[in-house]
N, C-alpha and C. Protein backbone atom coordinates (compact mmCIF):
# COMPACT_ATOMS: atom_id res chain seq x y z
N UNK A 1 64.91 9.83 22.09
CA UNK A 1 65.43 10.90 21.26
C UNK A 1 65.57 10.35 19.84
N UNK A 2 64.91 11.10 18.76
CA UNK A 2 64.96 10.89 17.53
C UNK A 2 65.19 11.49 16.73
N UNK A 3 65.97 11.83 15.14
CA UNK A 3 66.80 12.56 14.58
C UNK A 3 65.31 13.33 14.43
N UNK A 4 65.77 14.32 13.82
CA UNK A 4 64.55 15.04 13.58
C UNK A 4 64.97 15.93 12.39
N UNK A 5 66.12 16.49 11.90
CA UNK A 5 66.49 17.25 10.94
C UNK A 5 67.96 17.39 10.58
N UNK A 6 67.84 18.77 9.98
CA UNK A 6 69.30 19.35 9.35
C UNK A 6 68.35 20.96 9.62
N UNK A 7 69.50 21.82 10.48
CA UNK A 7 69.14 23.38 10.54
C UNK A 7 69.97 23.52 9.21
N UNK A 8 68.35 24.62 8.65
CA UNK A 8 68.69 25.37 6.93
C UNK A 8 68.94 26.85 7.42
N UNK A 9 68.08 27.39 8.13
CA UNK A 9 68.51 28.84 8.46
C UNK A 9 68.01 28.87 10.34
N UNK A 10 68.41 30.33 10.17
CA UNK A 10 68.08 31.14 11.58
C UNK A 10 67.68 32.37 11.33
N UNK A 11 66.26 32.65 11.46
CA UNK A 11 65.37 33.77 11.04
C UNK A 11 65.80 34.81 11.80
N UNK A 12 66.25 35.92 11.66
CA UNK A 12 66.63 37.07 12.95
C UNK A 12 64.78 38.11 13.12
N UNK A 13 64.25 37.68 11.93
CA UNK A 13 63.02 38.32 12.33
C UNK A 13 62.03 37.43 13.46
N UNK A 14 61.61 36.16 13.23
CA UNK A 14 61.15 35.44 14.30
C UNK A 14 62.15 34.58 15.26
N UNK A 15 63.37 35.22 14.95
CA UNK A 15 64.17 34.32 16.15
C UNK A 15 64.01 32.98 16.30
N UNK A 16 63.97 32.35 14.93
CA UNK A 16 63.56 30.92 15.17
C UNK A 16 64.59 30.24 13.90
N UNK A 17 65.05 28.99 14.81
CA UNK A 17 65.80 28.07 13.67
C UNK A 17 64.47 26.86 12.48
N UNK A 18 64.99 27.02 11.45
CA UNK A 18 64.62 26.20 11.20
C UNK A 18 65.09 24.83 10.28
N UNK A 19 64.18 23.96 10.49
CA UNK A 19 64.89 22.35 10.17
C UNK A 19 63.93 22.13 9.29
N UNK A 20 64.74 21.38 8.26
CA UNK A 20 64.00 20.37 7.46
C UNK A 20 64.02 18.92 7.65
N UNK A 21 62.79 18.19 7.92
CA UNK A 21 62.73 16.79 8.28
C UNK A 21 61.97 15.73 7.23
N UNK A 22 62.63 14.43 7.30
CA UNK A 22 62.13 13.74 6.55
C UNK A 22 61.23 12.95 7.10
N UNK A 23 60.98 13.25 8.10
CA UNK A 23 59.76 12.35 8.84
C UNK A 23 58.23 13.28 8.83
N UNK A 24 57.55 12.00 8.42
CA UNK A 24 56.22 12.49 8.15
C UNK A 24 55.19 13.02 9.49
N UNK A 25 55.63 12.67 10.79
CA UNK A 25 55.17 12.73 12.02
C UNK A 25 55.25 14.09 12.61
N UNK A 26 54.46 14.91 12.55
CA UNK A 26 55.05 16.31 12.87
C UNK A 26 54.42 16.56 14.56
N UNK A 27 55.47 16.35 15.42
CA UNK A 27 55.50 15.82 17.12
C UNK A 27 56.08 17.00 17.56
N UNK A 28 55.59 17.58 18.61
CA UNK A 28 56.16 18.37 19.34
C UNK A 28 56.68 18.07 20.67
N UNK A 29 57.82 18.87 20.96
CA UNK A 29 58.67 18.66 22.23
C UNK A 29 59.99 19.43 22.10
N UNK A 30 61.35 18.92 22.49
CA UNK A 30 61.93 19.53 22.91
C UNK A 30 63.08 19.16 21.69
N UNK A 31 64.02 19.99 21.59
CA UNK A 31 65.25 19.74 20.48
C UNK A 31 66.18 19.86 21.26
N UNK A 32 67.15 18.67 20.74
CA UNK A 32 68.83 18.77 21.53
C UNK A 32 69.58 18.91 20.12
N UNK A 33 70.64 19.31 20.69
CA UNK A 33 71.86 18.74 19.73
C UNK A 33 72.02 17.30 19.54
N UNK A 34 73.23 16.99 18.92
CA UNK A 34 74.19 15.07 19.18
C UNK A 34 74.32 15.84 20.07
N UNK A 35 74.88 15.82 21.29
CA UNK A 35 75.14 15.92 22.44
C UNK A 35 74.20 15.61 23.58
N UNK A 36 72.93 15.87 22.86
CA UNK A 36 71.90 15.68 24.10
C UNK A 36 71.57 17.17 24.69
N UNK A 37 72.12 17.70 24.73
CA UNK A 37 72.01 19.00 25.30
C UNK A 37 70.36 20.01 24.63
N UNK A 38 69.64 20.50 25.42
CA UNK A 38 68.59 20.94 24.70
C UNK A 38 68.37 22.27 24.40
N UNK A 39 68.09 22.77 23.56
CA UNK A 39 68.53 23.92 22.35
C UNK A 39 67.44 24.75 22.47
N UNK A 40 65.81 24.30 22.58
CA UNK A 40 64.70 24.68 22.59
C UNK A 40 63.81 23.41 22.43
N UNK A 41 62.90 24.34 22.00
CA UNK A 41 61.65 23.65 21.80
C UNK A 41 60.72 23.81 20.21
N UNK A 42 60.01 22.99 20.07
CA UNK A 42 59.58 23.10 18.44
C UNK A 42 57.82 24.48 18.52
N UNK A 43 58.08 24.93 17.77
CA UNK A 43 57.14 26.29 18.13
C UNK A 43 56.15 26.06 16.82
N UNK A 44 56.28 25.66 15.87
CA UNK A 44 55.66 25.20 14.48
C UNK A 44 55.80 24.65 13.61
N UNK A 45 55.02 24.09 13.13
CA UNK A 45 55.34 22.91 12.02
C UNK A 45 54.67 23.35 10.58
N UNK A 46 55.34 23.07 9.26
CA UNK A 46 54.66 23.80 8.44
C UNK A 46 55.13 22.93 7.17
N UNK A 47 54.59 23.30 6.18
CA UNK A 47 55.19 23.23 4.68
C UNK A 47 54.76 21.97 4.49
N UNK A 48 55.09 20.79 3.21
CA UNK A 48 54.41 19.78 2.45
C UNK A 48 54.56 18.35 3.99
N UNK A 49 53.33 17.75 3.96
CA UNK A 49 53.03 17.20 5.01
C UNK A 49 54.13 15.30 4.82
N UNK A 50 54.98 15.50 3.50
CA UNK A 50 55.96 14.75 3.63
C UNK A 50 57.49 15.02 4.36
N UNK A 51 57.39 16.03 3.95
CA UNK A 51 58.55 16.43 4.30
C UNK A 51 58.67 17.76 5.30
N UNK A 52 57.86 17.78 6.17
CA UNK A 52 57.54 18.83 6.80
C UNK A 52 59.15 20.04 7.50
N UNK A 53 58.59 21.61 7.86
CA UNK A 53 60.11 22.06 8.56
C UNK A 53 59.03 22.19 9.96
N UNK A 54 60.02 22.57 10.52
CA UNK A 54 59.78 22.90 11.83
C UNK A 54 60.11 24.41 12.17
N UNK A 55 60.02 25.23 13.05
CA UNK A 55 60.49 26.10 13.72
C UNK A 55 61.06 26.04 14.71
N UNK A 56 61.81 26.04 15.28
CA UNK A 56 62.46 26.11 16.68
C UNK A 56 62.55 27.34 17.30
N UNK A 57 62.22 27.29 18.30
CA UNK A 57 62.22 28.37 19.07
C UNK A 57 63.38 27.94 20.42
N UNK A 58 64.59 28.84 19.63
CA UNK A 58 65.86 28.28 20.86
C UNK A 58 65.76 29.31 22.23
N UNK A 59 66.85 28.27 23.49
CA UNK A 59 66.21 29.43 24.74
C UNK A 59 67.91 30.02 24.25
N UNK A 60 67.33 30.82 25.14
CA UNK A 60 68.29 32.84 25.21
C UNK A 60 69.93 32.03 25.73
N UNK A 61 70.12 30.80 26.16
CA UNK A 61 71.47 30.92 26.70
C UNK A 61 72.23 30.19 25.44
N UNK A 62 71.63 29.98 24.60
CA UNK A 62 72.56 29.80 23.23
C UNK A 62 72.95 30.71 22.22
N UNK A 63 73.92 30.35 21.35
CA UNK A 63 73.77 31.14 20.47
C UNK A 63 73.24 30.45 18.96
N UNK A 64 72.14 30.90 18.80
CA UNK A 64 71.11 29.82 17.21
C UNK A 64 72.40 29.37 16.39
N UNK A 65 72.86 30.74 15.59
CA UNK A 65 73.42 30.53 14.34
C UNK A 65 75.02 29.60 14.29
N UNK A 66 75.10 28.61 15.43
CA UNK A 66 76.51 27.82 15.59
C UNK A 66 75.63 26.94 15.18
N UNK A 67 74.22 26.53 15.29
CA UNK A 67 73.93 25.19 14.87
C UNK A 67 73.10 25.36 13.33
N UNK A 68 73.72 25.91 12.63
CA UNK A 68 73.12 25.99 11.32
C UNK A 68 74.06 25.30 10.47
N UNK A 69 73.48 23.91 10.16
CA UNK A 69 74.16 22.66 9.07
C UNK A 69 74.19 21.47 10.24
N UNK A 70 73.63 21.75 11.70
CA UNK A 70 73.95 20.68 12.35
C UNK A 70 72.69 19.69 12.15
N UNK A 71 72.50 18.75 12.82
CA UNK A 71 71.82 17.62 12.78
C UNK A 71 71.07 17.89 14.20
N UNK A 72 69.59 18.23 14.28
CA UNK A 72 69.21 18.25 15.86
C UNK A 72 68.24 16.65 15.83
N UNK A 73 67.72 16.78 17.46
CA UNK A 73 67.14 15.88 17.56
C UNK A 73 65.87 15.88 18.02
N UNK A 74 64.94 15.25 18.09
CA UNK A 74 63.50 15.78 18.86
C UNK A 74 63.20 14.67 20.42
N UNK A 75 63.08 15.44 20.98
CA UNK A 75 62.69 14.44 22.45
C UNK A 75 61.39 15.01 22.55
N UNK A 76 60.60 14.18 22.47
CA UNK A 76 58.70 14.54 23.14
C UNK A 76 58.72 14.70 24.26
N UNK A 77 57.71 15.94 24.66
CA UNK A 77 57.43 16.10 26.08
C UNK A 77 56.90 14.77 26.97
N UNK A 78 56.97 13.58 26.13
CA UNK A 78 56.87 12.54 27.19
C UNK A 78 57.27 11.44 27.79
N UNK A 79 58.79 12.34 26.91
CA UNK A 79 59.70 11.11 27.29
C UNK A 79 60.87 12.16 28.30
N UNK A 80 60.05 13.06 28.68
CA UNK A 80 61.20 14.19 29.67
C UNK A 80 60.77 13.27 30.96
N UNK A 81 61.64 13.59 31.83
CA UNK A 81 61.81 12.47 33.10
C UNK A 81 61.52 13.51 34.10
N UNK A 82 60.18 13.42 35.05
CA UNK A 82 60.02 13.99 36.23
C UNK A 82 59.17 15.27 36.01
N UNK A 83 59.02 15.71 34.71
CA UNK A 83 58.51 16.70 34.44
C UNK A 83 57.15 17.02 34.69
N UNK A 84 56.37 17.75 35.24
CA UNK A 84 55.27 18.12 35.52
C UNK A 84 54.24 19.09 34.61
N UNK A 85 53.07 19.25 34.87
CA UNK A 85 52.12 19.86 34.18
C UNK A 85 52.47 21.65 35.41
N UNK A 86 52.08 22.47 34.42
CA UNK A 86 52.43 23.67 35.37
C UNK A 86 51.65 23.89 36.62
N UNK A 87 50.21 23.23 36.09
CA UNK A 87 49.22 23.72 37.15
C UNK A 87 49.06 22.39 38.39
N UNK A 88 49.89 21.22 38.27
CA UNK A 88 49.64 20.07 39.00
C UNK A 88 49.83 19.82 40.36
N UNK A 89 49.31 19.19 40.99
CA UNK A 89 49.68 19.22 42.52
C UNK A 89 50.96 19.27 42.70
N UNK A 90 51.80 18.49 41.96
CA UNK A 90 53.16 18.36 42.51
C UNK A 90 54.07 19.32 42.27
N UNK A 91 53.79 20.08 40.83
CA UNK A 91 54.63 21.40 40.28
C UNK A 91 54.15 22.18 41.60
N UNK A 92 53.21 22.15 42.60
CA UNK A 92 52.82 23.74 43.30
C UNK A 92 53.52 23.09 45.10
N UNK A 93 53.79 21.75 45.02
CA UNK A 93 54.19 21.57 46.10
C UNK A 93 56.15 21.80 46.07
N UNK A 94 56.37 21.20 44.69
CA UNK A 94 57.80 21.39 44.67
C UNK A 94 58.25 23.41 45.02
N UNK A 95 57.67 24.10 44.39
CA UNK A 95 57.34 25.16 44.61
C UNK A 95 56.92 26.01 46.00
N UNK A 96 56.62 24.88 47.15
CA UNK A 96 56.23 25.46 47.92
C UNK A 96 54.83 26.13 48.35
N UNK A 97 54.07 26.16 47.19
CA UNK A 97 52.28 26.58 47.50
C UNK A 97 51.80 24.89 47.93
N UNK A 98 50.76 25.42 48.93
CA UNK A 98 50.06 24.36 49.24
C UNK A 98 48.84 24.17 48.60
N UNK A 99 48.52 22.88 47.98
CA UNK A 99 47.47 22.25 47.22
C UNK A 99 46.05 22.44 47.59
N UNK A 100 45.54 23.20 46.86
CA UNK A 100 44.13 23.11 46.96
C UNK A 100 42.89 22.02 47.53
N UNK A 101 43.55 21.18 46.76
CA UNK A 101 43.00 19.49 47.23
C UNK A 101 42.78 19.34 48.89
C-alpha cells in the first residue's frame, strides 16, 4: 500500500472522487483510506503526466464526500491476497461451477 493522493473533489455528475498525486506512475488498483479499509477502485487517470489525478470510482456502501481533504492510498491488484481472475478455474470452483478443463 502506497500513498497515492489528497481527495480535491467528489463529482455528483460522474460519481467519482478525485485525487491529486505526486507520483509520476499512473497504476491501477484499489484505494483505501489510513485505515486500510477500501473505498473503491481507480477508474481513470488523467491530466499533466507529472503530476497526474485520478478518478475513483467509490463502492455504494460509503459515503464519497467524508473523504474529501483525506489522504487515500493505492493497493495494486497484485498485491490483493487470494484474489482471482473472474473467468479462472478457481473463481468457478469457489463458486461452485465445475471446470471445463
Amino acid at each position: 500500500m502506497r500513498k497515492l493522493g489528497k481527495v480535491l473533489h467528489y463529482s455528483k455528475v460522474s460519481k467519482r472522487l478525485i485525487v491529486k498525486s505526486k507520483e509520476a506512475d499512473p497504476v491501477r488498483g484499489y484505494v483505501a483510506d489510513k485505515t486500510g479499509y477500501i473505498i473503491g477502485k481507480v477508474d481513470e487517470v488523467f491530466g499533466p503526466t507529472g503530476e497526474p489525478y485520478f478518478a475513483i470510482k467509490p463502492y455504494s456502501k460509503i459515503e464519497p464526500t467524508k473523504y474529501l481533504g483525506e489522504e487515500v492510498f493505492l493497493v495494486p491488484y497484485s498485491e490483493q491476497k487470494g484474489e482471482t481472475r473472474k473467468g479462472s478455474r478457481k473463481a468457478s470452483l469457489r463458486a461452485g461451477r465445475k471446470s471445463s478443463r
